[in-house]
Protein backbone atom coordinates (compact mmCIF):
# COMPACT_ATOMS: atom_id res chain seq x y z
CA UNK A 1 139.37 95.17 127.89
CA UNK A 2 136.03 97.02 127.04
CA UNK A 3 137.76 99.43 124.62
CA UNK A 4 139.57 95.98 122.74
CA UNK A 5 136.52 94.66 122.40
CA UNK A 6 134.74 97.84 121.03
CA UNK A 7 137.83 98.27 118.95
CA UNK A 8 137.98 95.22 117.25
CA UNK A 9 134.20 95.21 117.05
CA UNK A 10 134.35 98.49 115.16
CA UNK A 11 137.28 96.86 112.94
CA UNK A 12 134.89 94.11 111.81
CA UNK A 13 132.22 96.39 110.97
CA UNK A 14 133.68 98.57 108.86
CA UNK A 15 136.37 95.88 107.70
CA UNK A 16 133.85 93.24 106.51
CA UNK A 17 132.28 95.09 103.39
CA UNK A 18 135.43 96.22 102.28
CA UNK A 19 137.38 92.95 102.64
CA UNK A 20 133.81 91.66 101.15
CA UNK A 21 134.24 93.90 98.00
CA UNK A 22 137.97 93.69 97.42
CA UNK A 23 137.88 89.13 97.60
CA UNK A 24 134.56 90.03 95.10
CA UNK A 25 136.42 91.95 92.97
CA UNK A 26 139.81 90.07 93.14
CA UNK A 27 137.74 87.20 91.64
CA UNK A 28 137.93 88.97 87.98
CA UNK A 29 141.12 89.50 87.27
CA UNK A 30 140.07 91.29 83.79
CA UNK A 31 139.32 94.23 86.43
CA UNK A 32 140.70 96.18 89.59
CA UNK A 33 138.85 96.73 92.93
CA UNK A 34 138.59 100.99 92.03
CA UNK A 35 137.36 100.03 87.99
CA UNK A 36 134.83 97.67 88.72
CA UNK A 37 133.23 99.82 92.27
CA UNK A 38 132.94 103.19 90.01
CA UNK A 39 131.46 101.36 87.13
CA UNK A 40 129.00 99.35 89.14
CA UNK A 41 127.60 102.76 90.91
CA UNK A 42 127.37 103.96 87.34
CA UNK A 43 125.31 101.05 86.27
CA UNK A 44 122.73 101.35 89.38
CA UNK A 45 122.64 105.48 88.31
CA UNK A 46 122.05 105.24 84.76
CA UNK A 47 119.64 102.49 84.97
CA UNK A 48 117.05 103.40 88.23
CA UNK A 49 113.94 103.93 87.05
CA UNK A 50 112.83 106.14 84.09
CA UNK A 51 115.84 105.12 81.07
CA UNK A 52 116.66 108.85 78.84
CA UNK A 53 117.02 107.47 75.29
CA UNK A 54 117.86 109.40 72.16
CA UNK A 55 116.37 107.50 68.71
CA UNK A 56 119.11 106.73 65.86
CA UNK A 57 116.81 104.99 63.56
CA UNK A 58 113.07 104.36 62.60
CA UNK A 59 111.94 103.21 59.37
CA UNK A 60 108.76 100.55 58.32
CA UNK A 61 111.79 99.03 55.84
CA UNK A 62 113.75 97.34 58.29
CA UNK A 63 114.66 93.86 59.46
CA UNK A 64 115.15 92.36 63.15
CA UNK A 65 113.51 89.78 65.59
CA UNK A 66 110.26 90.50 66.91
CA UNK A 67 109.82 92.23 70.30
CA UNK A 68 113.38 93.82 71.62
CA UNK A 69 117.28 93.15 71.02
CA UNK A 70 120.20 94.90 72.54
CA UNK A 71 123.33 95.52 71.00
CA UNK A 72 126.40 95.71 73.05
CA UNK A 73 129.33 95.28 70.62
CA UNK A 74 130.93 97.51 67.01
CA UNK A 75 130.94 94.56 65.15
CA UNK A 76 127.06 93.56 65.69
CA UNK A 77 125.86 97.20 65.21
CA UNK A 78 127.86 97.78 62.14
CA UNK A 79 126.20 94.82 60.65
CA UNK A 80 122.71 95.15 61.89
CA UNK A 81 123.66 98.57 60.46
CA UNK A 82 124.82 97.66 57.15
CA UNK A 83 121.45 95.33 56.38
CA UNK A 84 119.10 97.82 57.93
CA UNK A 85 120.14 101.15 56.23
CA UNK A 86 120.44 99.57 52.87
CA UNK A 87 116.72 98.63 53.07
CA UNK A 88 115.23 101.59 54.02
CA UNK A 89 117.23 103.18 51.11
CA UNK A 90 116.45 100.93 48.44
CA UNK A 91 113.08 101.77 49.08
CA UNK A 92 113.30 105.13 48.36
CA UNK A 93 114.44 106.78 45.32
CA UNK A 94 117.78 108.31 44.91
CA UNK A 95 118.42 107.48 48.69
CA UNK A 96 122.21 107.35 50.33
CA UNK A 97 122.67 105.07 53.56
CA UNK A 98 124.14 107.79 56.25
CA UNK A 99 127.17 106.07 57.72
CA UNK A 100 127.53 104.51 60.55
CA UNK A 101 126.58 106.03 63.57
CA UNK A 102 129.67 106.22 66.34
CA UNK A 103 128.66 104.21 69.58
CA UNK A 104 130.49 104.33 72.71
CA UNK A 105 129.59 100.87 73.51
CA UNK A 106 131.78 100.87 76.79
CA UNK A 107 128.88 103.37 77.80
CA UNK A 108 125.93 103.17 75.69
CA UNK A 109 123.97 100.00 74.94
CA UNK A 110 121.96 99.74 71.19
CA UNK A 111 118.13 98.70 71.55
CA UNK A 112 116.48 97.53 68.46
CA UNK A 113 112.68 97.01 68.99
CA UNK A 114 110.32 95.60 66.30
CA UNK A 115 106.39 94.31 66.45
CA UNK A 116 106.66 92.68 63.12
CA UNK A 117 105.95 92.15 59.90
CA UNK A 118 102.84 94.36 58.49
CA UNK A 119 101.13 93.56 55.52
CA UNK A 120 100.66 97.12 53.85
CA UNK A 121 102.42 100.73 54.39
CA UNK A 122 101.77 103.21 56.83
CA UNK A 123 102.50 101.70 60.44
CA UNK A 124 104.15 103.79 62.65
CA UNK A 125 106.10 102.14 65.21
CA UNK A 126 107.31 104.24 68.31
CA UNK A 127 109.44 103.88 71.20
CA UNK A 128 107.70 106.05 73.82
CA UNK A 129 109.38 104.96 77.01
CA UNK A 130 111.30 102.85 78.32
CA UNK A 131 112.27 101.76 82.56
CA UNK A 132 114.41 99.62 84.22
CA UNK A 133 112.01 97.89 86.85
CA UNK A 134 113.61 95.25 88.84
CA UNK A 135 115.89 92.71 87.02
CA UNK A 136 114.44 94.02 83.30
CA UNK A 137 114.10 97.03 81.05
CA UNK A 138 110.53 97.73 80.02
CA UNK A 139 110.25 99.25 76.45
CA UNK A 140 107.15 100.61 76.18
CA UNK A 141 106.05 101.06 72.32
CA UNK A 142 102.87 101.99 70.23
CA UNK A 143 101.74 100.68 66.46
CA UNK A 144 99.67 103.22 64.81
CA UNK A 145 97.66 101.00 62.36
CA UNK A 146 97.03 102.38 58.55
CA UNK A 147 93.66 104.80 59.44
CA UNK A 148 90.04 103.44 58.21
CA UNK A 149 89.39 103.01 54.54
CA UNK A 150 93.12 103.86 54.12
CA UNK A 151 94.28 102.34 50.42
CA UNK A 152 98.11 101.04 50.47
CA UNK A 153 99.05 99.42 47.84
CA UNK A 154 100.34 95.26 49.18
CA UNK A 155 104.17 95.80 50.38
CA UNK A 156 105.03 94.30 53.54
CA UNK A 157 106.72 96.40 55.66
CA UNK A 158 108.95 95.71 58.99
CA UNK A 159 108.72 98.55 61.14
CA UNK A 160 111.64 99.30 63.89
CA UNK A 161 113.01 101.75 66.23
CA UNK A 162 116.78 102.19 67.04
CA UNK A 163 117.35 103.74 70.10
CA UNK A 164 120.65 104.25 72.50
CA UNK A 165 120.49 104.16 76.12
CA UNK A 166 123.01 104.03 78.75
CA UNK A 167 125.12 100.77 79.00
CA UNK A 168 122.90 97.86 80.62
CA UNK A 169 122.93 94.28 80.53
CA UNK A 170 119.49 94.27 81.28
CA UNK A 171 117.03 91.95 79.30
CA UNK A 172 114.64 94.25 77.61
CA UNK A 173 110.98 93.17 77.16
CA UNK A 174 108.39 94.97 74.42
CA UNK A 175 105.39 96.42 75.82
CA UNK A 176 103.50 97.39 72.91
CA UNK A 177 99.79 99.17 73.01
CA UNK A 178 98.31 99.10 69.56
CA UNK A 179 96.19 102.12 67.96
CA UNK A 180 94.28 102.71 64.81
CA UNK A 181 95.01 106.16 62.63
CA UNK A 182 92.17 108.06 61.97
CA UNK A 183 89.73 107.93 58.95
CA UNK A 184 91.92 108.58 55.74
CA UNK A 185 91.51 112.25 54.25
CA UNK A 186 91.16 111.13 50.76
């Protein structure tokens, strides 16, 4: 009777989570049980702590909302793509928009950060980190102001950063520490 009882014990222990996980997962139907467990591991690996991200754009002639926006689709990136790049160029002379940069978004999410519009050249905007902590992702970013006594001529500007990380549905959030270039050489 002992051994039953350890038996079917044992039986609910290990049997709960998975019968757990498989009614979970049965509940999307877009998805099996093996799909959505390996991609969910995936998700808690790529996204633990310090976020690798390689930078695709960064101009002070670009457009987008102030603070941080992820892009998770080909259709939005081609046309955030599209109005971005031709901006930049038209600034300079003689300039060609590079196509499209190729995004695996089934693995890779897009995140466009932004403090602003600037009243003058010479802002640098940088993406220096970035860390998923808890239920966010924490961008962490720095505006180099135009040094002292610096003389731009009046064009505002619209500084951004383009950079990929791996796939997350995470709501980013802009930290941004401002700093002020050094005296101008001139």
């Amino acid at each position: 009777m002992r051994f039953l009882l350890a038996t079917v014990l044992l039986l609910v222990i290990i049997g709960g989570p998975v019968l757990a996980r498989t009614v979970n997962t049965n509940r999307d139907s877009t998805t099996s049980p093996s799909e959505s467990h390996s991609s969910h591991i995936t998700r808690q690996r790529a996204l633990h702590g310090l976020v690798p991200f390689h930078t695709i754009l960064r101009t002070e002639f670009g457009h987008a909302q102030i603070g941080v926006t992820e892009i998770n689709d080909p259709e939005t990136w081609s046309a955030f793509w599209d109005q971005n790049c031709n901006l930049a160029v038209g600034i300079r002379p003689l300039g060609n928009c590079p196509p499209l940069p190729q995004i695996n978004f089934t693995t890779q999410t897009i995140l466009v950060a932004s403090p602003g519009l600037e009243g003058s050249p010479g802002y640098q905007f940088n993406i220096t980190k970035v860390m998923a902590v808890h239920d966010h992702l924490l961008v962490e970013a720095t505006l180099a102001t135009p040094g002292l006594l610096c003389i731009w001529i009046q064009v505002v500007t619209f500084p951004i950063h383009v950079i990929e990380v791996p796939k997350t549905y995470l709501a980013p959030t802009l930290n941004m520490t401002q700093t002020q270039a050094p005296e101008c050489p001139y």
